[in-house]
Protein backbone atom coordinates (compact mmCIF):
# COMPACT_ATOMS: atom_id res chain seq x y z
CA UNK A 1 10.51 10.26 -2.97
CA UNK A 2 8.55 10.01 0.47
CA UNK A 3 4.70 10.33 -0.50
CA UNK A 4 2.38 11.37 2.33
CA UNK A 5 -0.64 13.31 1.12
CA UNK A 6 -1.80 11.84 -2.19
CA UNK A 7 -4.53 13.25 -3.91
CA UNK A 8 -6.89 10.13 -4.74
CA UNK A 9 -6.59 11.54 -8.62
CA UNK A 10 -3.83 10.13 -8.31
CA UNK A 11 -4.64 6.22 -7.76
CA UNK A 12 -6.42 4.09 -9.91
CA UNK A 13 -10.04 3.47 -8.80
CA UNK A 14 -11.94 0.68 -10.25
CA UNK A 15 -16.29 -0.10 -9.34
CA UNK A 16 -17.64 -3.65 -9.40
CA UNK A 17 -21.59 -4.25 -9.52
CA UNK A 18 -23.18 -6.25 -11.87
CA UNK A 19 -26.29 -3.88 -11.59
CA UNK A 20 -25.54 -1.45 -14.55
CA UNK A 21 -27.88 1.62 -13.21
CA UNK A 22 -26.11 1.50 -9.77
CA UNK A 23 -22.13 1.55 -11.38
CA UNK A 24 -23.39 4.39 -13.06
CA UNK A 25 -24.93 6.11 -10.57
CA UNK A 26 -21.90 5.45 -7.97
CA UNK A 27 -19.85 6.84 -10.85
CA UNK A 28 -21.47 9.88 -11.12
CA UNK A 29 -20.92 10.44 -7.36
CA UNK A 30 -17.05 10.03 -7.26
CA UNK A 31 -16.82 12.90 -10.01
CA UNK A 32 -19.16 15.01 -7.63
CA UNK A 33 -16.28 14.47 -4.92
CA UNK A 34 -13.46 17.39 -4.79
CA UNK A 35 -10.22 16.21 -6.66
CA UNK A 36 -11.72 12.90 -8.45
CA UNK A 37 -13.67 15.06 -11.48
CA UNK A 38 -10.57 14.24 -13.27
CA UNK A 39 -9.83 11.11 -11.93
CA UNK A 40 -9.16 7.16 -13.23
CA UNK A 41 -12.25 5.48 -12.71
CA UNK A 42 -13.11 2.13 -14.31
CA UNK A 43 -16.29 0.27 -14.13
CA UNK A 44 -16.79 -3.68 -14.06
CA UNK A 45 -19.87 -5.39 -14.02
CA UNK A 46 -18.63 -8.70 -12.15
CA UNK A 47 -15.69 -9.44 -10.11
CA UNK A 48 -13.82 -12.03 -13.01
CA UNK A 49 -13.92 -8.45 -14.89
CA UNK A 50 -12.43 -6.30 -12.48
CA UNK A 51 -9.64 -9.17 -11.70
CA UNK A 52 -8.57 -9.78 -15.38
CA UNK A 53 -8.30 -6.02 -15.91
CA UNK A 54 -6.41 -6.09 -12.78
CA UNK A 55 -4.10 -9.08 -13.80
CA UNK A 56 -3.31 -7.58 -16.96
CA UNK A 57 -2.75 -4.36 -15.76
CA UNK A 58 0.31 -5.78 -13.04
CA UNK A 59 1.91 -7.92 -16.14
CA UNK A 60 2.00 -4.87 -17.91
CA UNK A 61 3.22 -2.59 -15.13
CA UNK A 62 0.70 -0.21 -16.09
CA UNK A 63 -0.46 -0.29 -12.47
CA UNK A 64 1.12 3.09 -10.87
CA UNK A 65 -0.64 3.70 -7.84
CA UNK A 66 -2.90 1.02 -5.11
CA UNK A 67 -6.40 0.13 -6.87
CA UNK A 68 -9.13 2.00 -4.51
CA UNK A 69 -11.30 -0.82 -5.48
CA UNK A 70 -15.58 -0.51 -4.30
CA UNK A 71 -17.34 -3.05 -4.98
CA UNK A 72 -20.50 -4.98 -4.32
CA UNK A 73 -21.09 -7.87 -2.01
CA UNK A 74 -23.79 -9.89 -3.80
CA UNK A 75 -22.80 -10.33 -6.97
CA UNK A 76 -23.54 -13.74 -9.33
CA UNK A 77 -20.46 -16.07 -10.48
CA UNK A 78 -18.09 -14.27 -8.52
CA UNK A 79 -19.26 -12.29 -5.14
CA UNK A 80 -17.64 -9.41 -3.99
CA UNK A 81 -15.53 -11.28 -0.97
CA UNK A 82 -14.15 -13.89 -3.17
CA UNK A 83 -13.11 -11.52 -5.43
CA UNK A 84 -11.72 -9.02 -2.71
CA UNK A 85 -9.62 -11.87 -1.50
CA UNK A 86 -8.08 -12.57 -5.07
CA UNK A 87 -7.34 -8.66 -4.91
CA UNK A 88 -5.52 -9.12 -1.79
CA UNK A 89 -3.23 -11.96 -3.36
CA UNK A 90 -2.97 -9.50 -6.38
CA UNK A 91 -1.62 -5.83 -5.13
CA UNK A 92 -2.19 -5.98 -0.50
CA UNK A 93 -1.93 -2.87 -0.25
CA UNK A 94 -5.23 -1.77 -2.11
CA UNK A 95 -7.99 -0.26 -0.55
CA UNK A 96 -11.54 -2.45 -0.44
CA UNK A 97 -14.50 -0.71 -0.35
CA UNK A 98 -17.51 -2.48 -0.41
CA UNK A 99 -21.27 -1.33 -0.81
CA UNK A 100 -24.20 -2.89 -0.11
CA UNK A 101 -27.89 -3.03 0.01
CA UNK A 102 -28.19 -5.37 3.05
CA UNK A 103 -26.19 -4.69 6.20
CA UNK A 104 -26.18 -8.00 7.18
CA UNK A 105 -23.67 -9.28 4.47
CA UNK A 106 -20.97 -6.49 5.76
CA UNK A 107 -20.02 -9.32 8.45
CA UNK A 108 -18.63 -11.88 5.51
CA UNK A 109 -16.59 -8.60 4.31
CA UNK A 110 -13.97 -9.20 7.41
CA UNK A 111 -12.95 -11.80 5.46
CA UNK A 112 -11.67 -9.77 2.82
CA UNK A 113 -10.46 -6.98 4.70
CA UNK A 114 -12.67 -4.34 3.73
CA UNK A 115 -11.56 -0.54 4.68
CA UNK A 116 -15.30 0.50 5.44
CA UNK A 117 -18.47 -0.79 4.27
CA UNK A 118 -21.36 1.70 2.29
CA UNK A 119 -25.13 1.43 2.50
CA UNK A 120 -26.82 1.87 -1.50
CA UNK A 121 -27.56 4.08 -2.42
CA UNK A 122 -23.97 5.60 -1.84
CA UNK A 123 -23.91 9.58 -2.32
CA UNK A 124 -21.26 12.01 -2.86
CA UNK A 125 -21.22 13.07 1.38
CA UNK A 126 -20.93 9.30 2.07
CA UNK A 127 -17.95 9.17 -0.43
CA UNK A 128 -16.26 12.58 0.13
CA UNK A 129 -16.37 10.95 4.00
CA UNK A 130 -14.53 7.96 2.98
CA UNK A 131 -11.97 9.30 0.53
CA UNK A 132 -10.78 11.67 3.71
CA UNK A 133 -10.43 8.67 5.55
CA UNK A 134 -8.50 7.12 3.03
CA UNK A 135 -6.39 9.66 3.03
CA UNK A 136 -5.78 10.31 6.61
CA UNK A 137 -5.10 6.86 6.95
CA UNK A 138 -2.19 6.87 3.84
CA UNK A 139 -0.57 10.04 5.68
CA UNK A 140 0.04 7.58 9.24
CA UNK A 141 1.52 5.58 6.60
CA UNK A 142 3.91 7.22 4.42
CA UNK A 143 4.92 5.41 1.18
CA UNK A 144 8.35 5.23 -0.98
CA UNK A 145 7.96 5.80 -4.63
CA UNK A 146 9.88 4.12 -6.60
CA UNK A 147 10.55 3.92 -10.63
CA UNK A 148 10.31 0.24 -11.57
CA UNK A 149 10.86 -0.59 -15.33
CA UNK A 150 8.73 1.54 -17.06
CA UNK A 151 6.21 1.85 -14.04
CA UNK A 152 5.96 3.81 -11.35
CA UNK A 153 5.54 1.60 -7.46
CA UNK A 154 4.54 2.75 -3.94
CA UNK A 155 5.84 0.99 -1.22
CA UNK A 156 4.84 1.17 2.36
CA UNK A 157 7.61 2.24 4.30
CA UNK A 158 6.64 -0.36 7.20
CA UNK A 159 7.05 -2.96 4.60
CA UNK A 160 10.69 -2.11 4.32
CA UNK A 161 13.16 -4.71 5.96
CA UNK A 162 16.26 -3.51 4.62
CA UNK A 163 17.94 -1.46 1.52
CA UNK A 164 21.10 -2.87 -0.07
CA UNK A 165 23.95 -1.39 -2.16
CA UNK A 166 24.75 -4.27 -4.69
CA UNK A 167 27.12 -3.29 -8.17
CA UNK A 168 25.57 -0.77 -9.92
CA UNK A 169 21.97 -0.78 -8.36
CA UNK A 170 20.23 -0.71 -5.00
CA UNK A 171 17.97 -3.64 -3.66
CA UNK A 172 14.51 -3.11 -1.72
CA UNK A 173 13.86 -5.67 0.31
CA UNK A 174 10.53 -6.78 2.05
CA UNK A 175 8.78 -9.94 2.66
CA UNK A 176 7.41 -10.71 -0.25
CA UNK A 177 9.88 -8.82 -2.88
CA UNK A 178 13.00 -7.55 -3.58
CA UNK A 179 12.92 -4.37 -5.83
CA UNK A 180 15.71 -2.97 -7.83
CA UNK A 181 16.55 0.49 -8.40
CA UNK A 182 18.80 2.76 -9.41
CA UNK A 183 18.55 5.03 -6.29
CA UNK A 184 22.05 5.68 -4.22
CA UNK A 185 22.55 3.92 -0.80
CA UNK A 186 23.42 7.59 -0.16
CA UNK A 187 20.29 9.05 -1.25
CA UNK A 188 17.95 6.59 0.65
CA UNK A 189 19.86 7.37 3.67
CA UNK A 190 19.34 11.22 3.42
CA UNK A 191 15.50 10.49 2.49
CA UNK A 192 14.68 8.02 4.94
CA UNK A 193 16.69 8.43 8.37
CA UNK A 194 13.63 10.79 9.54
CA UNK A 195 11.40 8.04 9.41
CA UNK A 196 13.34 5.24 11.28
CA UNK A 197 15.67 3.60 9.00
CA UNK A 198 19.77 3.87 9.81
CA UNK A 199 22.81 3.03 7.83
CA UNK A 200 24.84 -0.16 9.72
CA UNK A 201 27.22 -0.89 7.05
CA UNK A 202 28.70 0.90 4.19
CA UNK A 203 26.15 -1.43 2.26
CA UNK A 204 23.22 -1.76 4.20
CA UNK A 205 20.38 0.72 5.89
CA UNK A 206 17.86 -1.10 8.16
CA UNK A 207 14.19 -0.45 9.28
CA UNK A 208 14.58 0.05 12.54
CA UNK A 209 10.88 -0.92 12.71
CA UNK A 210 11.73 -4.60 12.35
CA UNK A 211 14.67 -5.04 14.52
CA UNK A 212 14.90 -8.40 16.66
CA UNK A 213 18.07 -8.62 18.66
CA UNK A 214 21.18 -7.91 18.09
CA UNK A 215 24.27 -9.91 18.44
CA UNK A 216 27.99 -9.16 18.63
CA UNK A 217 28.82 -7.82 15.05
CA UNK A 218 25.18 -8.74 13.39
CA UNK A 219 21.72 -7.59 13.87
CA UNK A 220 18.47 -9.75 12.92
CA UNK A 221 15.53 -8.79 10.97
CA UNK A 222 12.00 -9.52 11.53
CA UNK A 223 12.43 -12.07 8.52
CA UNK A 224 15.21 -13.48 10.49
CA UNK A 225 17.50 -12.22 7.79
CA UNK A 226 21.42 -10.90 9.63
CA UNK A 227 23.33 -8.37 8.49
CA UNK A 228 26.52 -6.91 9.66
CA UNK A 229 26.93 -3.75 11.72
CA UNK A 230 30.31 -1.93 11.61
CA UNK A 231 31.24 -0.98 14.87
CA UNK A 232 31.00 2.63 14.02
CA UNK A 233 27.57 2.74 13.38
CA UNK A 234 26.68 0.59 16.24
CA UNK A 235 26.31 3.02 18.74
CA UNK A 236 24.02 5.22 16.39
CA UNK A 237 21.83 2.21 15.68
CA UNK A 238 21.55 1.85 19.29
CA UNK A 239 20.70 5.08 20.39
CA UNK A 240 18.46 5.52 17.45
CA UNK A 241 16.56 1.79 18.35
CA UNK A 242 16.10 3.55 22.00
CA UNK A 243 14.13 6.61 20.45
CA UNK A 244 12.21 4.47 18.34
CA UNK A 245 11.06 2.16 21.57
CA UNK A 246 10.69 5.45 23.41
CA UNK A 247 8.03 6.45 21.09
CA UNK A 248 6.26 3.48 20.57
CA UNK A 249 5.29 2.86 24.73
CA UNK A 250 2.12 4.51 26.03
């Protein structure tokens, strides 16, 4: 299932300040936003919090959605960068948010890859701003989901190298992960040849998105992984590699 435009219900967001009155306060300002009354917000009062939670939340596979994490800069023990790196290492594709009192700090926040930065005291306009942009940036983005174990898993479809038909199950493949599923080679192929991805081999479909070159026979991945092409589909993989370029020039 292709996901485009998710409702931010939908994802888990978690607050980090270890100044009680403003968690609250920022609280109370999500739930003012349209479509997060109802939503899954957790508070933390310091970053070790927020990670554990977080930690025990991914060996449980209870994590469904990316964290839409906001949190503090200046915080004791643990500040808000340190602990937006560890979040990084922990799910990448989460969304950092971080507020703060002193404009100033928002310069260390490039280190941790914040999506924007808030000025306290945040207010429902500031955050009903942010959420669209959130959102608008998730729909240039589109995401798989996927049904892992007992959990449910978005994946960025950029992150895709390659799907694979092998015995009974289908293998993901990115980077940092290979995901197993239960999904036809068949049915990925009807779902995902709109956005780029082709079928080279009765067991493999491709994202076009991180071709390399192509030899007689074999193709190579961004990863420098190869994998066979049957000459039948090599023509379509071609022509279909030409579109993609043909889009991407300005």
């Amino acid at each position: 299932m292709i996901v485009r435009n998710d409702e931010l219900h939908k994802f888990q967001i978690m607050i980090c300040d270890d100044e009680v009155p403003l968690l609250e306060s920022l609280e109370r300002e999500l739930r003012k936003v349209p479509g997060l009354q109802e939503a899954q917000i957790r508070c933390y009062t310091s970053g070790q919090m927020l990670l554990k939670a977080l930690e025990t939340s991914l060996r449980e596979q209870t994590v469904s959605q990316r964290p839409v994490v906001f949190s503090d800069i200046e915080m004791p023990d643990l500040d808000g960068v340190t602990m937006g790196k560890r979040l990084r290492e922990l799910v990448p594709d989460s969304v950092l948010i971080f507020t703060t009192s002193h404009p100033e700090y928002a310069i260390h926040g490039y280190e941790a890859r914040a999506f924007r930065y808030l000025l306290k005291p945040v207010d429902a306009g500031m955050l009903q701003k942010v959420t669209d942009e959130i959102r608008a940036e998730w729909n240039r983005h589109p995401q798989l989901l996927l049904q892992v174990s007992d959990a449910k898993q978005l994946i960025g479809l950029k992150e895709i190298l390659y799907i694979s038909a092998e015995d009974k199950y289908t293998i993901i493949y990115t980077d940092r992960d290979a995901i197993m599923d239960r999904t036809s080679l068949q049915e990925f192929e009807d779902t995902l040849e709109e956005y780029g991805f082709c079928r080279i081999h009765r067991k493999y479909i491709v994202n076009v998105y991180h071709h390399r070159k192509m030899m007689k026979g074999m193709l190579e991945l961004s990863n420098g992984k190869q994998l066979p092409v049957s000459r039948r589909r090599e023509a379509e993989y071609r022509e279909l590699l030409m579109k993609q370029m043909e889009k991407e020039l300005i």
